[in-house]
PDB file of N, CA and C in Angstrom:
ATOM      1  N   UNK A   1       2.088  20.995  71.731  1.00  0.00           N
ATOM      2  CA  UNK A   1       2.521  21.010  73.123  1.00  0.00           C
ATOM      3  C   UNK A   1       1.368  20.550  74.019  1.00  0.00           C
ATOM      4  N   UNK A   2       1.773  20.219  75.080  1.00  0.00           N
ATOM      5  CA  UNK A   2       0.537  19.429  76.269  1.00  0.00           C
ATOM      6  C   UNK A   2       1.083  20.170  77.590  1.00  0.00           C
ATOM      7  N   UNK A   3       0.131  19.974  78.436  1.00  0.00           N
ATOM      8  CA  UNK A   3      -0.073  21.109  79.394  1.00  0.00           C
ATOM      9  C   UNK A   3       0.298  19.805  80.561  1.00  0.00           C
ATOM     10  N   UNK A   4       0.382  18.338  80.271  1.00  0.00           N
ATOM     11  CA  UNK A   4       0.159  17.306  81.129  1.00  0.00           C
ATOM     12  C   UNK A   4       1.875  17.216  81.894  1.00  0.00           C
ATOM     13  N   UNK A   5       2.044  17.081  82.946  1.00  0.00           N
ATOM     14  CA  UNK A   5       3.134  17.327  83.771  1.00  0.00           C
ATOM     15  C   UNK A   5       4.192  16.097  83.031  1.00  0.00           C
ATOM     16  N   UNK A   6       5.382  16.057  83.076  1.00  0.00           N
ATOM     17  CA  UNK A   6       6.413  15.422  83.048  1.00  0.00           C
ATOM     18  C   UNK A   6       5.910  14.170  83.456  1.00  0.00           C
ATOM     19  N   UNK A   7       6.730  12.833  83.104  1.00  0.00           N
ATOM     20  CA  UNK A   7       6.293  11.268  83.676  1.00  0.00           C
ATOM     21  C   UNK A   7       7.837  10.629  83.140  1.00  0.00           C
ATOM     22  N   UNK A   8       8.217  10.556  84.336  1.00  0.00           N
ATOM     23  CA  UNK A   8       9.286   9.632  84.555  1.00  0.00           C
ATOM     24  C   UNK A   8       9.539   8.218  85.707  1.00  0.00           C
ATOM     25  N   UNK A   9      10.046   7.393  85.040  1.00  0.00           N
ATOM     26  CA  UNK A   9      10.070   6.807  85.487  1.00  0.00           C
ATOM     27  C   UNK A   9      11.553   5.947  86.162  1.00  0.00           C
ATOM     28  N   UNK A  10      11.141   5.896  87.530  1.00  0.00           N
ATOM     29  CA  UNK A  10      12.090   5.457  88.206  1.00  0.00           C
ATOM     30  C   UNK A  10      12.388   4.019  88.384  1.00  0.00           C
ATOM     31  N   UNK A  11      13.835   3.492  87.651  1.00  0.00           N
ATOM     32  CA  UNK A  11      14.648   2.419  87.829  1.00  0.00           C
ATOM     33  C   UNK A  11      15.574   2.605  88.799  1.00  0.00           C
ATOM     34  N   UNK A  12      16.001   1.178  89.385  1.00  0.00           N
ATOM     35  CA  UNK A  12      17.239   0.874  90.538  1.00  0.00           C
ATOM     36  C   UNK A  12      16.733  -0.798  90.884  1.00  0.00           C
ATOM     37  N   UNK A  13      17.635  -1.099  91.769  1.00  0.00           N
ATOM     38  CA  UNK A  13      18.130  -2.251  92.859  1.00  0.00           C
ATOM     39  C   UNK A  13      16.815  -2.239  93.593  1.00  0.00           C
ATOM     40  N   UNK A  14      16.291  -3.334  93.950  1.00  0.00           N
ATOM     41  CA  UNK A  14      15.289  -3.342  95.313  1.00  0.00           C
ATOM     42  C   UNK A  14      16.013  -2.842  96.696  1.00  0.00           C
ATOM     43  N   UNK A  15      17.279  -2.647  96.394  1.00  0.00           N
ATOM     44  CA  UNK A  15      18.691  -3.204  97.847  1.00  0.00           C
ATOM     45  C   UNK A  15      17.745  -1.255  97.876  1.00  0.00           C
ATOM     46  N   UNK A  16      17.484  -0.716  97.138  1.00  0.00           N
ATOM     47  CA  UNK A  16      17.310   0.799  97.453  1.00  0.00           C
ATOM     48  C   UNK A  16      16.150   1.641  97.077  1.00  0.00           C
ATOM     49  N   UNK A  17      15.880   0.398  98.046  1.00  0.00           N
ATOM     50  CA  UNK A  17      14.328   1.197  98.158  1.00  0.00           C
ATOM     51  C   UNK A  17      13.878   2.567  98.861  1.00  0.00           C
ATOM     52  N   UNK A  18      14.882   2.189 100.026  1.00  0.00           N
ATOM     53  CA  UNK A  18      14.456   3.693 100.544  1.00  0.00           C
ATOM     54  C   UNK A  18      15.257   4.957  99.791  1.00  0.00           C
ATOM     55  N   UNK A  19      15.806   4.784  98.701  1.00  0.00           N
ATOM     56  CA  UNK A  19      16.498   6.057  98.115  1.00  0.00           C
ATOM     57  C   UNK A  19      15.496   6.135  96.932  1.00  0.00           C
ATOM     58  N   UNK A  20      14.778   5.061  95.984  1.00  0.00           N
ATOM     59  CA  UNK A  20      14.051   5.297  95.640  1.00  0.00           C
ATOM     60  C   UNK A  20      12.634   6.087  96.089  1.00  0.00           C
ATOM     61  N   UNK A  21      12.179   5.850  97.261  1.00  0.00           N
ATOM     62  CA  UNK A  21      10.839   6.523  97.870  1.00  0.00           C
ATOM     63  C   UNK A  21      11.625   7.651  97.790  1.00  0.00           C
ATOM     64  N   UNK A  22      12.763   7.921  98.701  1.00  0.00           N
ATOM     65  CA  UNK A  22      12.743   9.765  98.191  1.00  0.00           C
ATOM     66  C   UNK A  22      13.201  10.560  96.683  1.00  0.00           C
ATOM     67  N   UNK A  23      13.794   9.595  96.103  1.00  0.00           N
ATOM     68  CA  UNK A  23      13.539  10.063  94.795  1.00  0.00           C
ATOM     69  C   UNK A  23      12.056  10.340  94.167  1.00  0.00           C
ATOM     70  N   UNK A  24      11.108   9.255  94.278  1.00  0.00           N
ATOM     71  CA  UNK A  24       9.707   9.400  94.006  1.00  0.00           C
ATOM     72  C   UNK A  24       9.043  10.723  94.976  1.00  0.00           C
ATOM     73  N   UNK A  25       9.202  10.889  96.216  1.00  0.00           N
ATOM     74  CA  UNK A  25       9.105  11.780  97.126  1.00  0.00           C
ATOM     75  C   UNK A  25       9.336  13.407  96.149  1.00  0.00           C
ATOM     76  N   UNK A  26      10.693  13.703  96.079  1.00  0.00           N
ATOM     77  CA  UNK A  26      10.952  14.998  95.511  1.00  0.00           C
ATOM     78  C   UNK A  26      10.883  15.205  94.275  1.00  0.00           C
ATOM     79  N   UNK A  27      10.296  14.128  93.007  1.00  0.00           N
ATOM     80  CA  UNK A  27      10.057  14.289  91.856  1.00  0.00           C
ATOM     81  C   UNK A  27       8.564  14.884  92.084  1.00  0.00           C
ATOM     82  N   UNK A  28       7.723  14.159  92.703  1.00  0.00           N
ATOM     83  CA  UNK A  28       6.428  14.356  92.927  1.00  0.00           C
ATOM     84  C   UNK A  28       6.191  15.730  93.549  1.00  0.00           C
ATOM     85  N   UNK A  29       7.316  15.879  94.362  1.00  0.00           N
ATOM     86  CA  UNK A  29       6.695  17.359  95.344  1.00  0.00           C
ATOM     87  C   UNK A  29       7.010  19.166  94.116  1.00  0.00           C
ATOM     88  N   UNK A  30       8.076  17.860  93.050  1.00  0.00           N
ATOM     89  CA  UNK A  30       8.275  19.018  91.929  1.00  0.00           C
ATOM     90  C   UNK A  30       7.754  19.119  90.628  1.00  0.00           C
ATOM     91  N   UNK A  31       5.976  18.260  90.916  1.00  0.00           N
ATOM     92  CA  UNK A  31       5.255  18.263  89.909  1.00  0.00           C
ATOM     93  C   UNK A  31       5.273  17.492  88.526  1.00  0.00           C
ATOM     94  N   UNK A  32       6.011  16.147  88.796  1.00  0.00           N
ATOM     95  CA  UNK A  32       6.153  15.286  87.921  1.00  0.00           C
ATOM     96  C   UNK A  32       5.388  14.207  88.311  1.00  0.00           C
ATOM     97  N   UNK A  33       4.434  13.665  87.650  1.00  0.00           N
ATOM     98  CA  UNK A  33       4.222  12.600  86.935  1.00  0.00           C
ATOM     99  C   UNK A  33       5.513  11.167  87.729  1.00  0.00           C
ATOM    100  N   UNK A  34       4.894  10.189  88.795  1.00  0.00           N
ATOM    101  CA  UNK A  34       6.306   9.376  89.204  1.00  0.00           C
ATOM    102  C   UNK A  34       5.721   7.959  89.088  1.00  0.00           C
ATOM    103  N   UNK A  35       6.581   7.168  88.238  1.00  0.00           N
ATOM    104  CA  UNK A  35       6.002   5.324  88.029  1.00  0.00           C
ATOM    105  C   UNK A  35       7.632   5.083  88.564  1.00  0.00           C
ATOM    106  N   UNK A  36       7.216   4.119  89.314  1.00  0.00           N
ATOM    107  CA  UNK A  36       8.514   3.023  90.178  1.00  0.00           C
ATOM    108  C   UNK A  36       8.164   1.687  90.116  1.00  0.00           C
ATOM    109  N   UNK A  37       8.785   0.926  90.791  1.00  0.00           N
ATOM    110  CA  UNK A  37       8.614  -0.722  90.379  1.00  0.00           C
ATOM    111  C   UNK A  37       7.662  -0.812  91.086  1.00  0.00           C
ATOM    112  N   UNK A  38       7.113  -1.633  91.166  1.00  0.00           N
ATOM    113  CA  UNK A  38       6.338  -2.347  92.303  1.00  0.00           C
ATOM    114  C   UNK A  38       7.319  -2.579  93.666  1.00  0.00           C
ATOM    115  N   UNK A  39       6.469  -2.768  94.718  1.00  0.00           N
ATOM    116  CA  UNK A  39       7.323  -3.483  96.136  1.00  0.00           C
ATOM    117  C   UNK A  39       6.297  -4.517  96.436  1.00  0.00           C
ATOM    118  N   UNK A  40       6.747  -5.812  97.061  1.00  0.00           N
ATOM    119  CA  UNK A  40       6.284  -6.498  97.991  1.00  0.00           C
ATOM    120  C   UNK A  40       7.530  -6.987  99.134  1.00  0.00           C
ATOM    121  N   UNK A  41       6.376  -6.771 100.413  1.00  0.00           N
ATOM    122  CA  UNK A  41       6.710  -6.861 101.277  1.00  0.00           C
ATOM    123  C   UNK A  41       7.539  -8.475 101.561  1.00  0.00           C
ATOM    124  N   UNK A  42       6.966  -9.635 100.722  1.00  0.00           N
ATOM    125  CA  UNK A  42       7.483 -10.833 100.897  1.00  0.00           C
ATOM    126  C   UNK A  42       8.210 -11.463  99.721  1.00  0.00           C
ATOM    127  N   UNK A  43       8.909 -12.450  99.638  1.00  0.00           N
ATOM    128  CA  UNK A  43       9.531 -13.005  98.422  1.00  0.00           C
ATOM    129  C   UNK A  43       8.706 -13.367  97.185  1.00  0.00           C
ATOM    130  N   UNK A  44       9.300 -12.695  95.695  1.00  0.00           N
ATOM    131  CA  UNK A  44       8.089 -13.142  95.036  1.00  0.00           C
ATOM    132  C   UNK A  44       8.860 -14.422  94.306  1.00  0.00           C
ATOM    133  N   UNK A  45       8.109 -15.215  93.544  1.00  0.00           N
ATOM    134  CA  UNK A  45       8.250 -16.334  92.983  1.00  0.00           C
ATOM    135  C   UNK A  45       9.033 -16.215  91.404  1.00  0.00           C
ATOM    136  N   UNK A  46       9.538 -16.657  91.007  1.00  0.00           N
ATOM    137  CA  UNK A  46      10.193 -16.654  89.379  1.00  0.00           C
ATOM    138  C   UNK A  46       9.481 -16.296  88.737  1.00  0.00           C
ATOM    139  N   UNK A  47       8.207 -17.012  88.778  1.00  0.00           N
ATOM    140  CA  UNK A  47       6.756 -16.054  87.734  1.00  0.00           C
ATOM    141  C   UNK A  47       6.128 -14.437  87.709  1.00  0.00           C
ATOM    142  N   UNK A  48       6.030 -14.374  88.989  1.00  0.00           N
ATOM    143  CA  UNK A  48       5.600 -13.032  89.705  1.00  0.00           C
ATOM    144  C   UNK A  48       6.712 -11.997  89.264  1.00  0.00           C
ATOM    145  N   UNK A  49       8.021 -12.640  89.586  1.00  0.00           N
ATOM    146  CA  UNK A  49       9.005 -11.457  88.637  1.00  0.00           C
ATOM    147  C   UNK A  49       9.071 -11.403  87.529  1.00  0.00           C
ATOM    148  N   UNK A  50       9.084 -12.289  86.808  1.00  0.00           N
ATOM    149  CA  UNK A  50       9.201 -12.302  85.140  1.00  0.00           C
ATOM    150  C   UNK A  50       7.821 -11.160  85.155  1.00  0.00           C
ATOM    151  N   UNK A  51       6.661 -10.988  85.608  1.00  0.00           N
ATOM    152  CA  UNK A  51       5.304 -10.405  85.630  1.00  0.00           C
ATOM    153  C   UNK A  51       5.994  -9.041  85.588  1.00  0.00           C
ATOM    154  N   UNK A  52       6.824  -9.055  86.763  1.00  0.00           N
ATOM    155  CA  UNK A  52       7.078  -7.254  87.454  1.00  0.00           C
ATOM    156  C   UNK A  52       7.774  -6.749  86.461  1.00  0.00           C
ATOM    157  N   UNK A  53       8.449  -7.631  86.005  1.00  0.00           N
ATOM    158  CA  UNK A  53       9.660  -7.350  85.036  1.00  0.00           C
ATOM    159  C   UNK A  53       9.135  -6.695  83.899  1.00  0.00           C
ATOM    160  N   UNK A  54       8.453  -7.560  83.275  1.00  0.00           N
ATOM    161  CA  UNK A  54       7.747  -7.081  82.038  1.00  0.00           C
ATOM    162  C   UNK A  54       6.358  -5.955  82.466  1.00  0.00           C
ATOM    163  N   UNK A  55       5.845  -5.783  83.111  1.00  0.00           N
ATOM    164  CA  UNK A  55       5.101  -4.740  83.561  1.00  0.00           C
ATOM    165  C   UNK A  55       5.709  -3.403  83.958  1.00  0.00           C
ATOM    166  N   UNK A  56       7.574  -3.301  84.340  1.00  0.00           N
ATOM    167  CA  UNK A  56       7.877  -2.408  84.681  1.00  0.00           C
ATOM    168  C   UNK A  56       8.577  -1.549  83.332  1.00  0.00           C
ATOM    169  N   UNK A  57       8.549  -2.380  82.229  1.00  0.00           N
ATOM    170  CA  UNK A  57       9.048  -2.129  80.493  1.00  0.00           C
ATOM    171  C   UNK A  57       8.253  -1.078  80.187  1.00  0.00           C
ATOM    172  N   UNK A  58       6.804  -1.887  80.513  1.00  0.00           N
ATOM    173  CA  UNK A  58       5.470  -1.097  80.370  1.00  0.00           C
ATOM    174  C   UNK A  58       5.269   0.413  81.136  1.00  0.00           C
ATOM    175  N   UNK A  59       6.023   0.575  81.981  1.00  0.00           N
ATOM    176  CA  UNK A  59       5.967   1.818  83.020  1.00  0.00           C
ATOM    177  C   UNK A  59       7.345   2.310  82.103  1.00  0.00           C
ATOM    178  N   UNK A  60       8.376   2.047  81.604  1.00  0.00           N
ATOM    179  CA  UNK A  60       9.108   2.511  80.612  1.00  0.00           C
ATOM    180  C   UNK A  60       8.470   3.400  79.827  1.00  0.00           C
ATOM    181  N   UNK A  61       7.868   2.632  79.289  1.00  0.00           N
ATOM    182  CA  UNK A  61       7.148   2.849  78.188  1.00  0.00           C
ATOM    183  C   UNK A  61       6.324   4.559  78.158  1.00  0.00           C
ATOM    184  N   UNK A  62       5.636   4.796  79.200  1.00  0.00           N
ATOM    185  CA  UNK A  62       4.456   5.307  79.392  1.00  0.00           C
ATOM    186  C   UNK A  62       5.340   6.556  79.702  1.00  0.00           C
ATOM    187  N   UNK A  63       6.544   6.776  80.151  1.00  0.00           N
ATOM    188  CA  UNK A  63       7.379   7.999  80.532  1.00  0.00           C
ATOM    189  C   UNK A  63       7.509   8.661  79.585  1.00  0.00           C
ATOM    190  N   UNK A  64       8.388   9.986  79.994  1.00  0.00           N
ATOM    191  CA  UNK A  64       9.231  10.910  78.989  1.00  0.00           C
ATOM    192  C   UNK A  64      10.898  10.414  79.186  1.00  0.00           C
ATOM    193  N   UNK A  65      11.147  10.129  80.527  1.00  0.00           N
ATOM    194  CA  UNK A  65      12.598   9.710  80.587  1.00  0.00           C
ATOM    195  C   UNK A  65      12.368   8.840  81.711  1.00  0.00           C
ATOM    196  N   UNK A  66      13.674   8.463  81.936  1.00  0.00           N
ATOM    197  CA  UNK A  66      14.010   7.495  83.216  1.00  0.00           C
ATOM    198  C   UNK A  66      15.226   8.194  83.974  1.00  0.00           C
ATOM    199  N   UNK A  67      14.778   7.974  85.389  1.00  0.00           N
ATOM    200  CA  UNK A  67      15.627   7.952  86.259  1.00  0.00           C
ATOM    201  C   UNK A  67      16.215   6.630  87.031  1.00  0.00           C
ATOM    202  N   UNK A  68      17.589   6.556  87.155  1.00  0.00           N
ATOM    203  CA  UNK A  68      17.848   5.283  87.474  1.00  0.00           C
ATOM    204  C   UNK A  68      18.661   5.776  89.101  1.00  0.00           C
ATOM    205  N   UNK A  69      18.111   5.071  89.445  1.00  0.00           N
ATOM    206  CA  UNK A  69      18.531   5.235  91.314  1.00  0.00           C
ATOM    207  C   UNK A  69      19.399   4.567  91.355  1.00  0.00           C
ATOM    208  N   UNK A  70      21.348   5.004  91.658  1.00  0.00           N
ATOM    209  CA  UNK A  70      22.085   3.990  91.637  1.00  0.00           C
ATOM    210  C   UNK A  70      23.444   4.345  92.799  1.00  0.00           C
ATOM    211  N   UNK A  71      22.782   4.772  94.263  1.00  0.00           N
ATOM    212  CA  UNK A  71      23.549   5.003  95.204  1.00  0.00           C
ATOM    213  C   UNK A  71      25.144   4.383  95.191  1.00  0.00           C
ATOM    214  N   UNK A  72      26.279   4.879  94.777  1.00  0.00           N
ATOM    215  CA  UNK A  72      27.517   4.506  94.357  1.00  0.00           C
ATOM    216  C   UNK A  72      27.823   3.877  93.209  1.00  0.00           C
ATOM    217  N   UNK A  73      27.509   4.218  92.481  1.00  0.00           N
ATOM    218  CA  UNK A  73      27.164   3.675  90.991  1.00  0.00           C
ATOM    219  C   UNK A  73      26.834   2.257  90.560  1.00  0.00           C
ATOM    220  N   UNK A  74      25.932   1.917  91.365  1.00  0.00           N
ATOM    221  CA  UNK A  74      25.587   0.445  91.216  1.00  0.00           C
ATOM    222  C   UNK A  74      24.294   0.313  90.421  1.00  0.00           C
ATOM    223  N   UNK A  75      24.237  -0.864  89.876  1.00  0.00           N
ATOM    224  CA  UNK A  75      23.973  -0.793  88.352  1.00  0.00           C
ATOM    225  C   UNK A  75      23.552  -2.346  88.253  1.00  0.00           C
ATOM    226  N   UNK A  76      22.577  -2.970  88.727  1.00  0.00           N
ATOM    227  CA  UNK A  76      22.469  -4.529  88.707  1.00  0.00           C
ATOM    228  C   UNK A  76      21.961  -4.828  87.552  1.00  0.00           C
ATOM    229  N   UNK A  77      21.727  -6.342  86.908  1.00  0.00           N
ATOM    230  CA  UNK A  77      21.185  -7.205  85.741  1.00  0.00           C
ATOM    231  C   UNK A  77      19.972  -6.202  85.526  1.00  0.00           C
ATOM    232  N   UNK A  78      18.795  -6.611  86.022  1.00  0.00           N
ATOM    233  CA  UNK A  78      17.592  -6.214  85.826  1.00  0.00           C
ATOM    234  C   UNK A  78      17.656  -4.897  85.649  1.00  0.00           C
ATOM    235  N   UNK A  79      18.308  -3.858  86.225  1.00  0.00           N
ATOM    236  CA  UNK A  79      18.503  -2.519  86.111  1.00  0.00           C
ATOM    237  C   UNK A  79      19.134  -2.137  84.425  1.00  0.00           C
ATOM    238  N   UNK A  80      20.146  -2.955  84.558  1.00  0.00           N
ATOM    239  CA  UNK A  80      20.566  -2.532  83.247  1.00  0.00           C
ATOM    240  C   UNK A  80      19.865  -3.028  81.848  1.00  0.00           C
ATOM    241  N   UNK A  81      19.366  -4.033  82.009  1.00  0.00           N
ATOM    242  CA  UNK A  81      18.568  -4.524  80.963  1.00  0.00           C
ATOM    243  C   UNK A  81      17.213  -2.941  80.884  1.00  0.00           C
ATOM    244  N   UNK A  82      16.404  -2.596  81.749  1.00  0.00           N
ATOM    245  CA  UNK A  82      15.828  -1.544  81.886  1.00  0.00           C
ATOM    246  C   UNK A  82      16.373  -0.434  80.924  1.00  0.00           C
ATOM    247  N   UNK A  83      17.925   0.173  81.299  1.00  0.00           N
ATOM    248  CA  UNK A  83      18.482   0.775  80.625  1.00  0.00           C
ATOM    249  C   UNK A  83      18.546   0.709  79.399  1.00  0.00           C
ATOM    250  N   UNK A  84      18.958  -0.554  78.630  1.00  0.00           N
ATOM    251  CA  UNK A  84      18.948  -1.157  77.341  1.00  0.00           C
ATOM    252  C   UNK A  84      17.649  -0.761  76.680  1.00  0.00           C
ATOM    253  N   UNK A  85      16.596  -0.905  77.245  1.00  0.00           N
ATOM    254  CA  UNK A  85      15.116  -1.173  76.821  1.00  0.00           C
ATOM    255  C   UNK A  85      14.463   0.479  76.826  1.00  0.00           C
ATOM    256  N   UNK A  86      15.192   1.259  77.715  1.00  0.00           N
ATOM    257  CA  UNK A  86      14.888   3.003  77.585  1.00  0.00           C
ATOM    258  C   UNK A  86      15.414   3.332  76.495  1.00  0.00           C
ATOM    259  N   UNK A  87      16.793   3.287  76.273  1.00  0.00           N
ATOM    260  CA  UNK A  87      17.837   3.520  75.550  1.00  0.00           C
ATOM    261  C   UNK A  87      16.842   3.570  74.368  1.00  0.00           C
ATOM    262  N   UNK A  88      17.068   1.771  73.824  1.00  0.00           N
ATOM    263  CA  UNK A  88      16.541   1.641  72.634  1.00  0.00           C
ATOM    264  C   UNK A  88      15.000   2.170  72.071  1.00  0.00           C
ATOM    265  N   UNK A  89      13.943   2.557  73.044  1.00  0.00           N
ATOM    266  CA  UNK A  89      12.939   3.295  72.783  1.00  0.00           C
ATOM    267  C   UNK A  89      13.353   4.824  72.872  1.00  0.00           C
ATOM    268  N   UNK A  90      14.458   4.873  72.610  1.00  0.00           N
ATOM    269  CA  UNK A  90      14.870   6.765  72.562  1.00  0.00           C
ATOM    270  C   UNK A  90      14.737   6.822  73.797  1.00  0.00           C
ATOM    271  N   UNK A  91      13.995   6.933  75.518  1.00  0.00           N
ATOM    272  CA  UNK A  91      13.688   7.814  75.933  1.00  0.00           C
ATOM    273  C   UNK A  91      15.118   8.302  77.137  1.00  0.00           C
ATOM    274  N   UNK A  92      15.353   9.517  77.170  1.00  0.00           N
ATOM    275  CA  UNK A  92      16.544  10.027  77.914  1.00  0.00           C
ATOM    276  C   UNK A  92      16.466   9.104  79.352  1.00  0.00           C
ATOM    277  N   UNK A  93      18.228   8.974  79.708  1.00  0.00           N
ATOM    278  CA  UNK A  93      18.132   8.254  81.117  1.00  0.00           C
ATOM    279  C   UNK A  93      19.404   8.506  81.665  1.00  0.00           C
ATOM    280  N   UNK A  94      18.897   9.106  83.255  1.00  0.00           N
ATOM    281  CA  UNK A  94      19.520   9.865  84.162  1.00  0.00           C
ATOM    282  C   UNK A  94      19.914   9.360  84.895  1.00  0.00           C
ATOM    283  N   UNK A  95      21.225   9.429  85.734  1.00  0.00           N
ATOM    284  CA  UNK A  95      21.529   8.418  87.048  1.00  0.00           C
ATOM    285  C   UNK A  95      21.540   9.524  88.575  1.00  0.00           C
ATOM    286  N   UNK A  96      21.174   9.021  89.491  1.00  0.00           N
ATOM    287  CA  UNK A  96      21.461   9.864  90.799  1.00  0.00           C
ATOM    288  C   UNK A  96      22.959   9.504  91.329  1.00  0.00           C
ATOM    289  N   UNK A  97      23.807   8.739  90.702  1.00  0.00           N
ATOM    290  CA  UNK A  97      25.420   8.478  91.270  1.00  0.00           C
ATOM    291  C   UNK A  97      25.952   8.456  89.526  1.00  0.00           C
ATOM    292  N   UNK A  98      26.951   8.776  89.981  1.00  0.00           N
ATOM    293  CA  UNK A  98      27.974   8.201  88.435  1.00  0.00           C
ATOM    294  C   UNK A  98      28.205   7.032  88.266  1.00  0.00           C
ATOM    295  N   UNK A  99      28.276   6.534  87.033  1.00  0.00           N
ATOM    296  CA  UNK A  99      28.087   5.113  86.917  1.00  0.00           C
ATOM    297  C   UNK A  99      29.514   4.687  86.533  1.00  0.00           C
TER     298      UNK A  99
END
């Protein structure tokens, strides 16, 4: 057993970002461990995402489970591929809407 707090990591839509910050918000204020995508403020390029993309596998990776932020059960490409990629590394994955 490890004494090191919970680490989950949060998937969703960029469209929800601000439901993500308070998801990251009240995971954190309840002593978990919180990895989310990256944000930029401006458009990124085809390369720069393929980057985020595969860097955010890596924040998969590093969790105990995933939370997937999906205000009315929405569920986009990139999100679900995420899912696929938790799934298949075992690690448990939670939605904040029904899917």
């Amino acid at each position: 057993m490890t004494d090191r707090p919970e680490i989950v990591c949060i998937c969703g839509s960029v469209r929800f970002r601000d439901e993500m910050r308070t998801a990251n918000r009240d995971l954190t204020f309840a002593g978990v461990i919180v990895v989310a995508p990256g944000e930029a403020e401006e458009p990124v390029t085809g390369e720069q995402k393929a980057a985020l993309d595969a860097l955010h596998l890596s924040k998969i990776d590093l969790a105990d489970r995933v939370l997937v932020v999906n205000p009315g059960g929405y569920v986009g490409e990139s999100t679900s591929r995420e899912i696929a990629y938790a799934r298949a590394a075992g690690k448990p994955v939670s939605f904040t809407d029904p899917v």
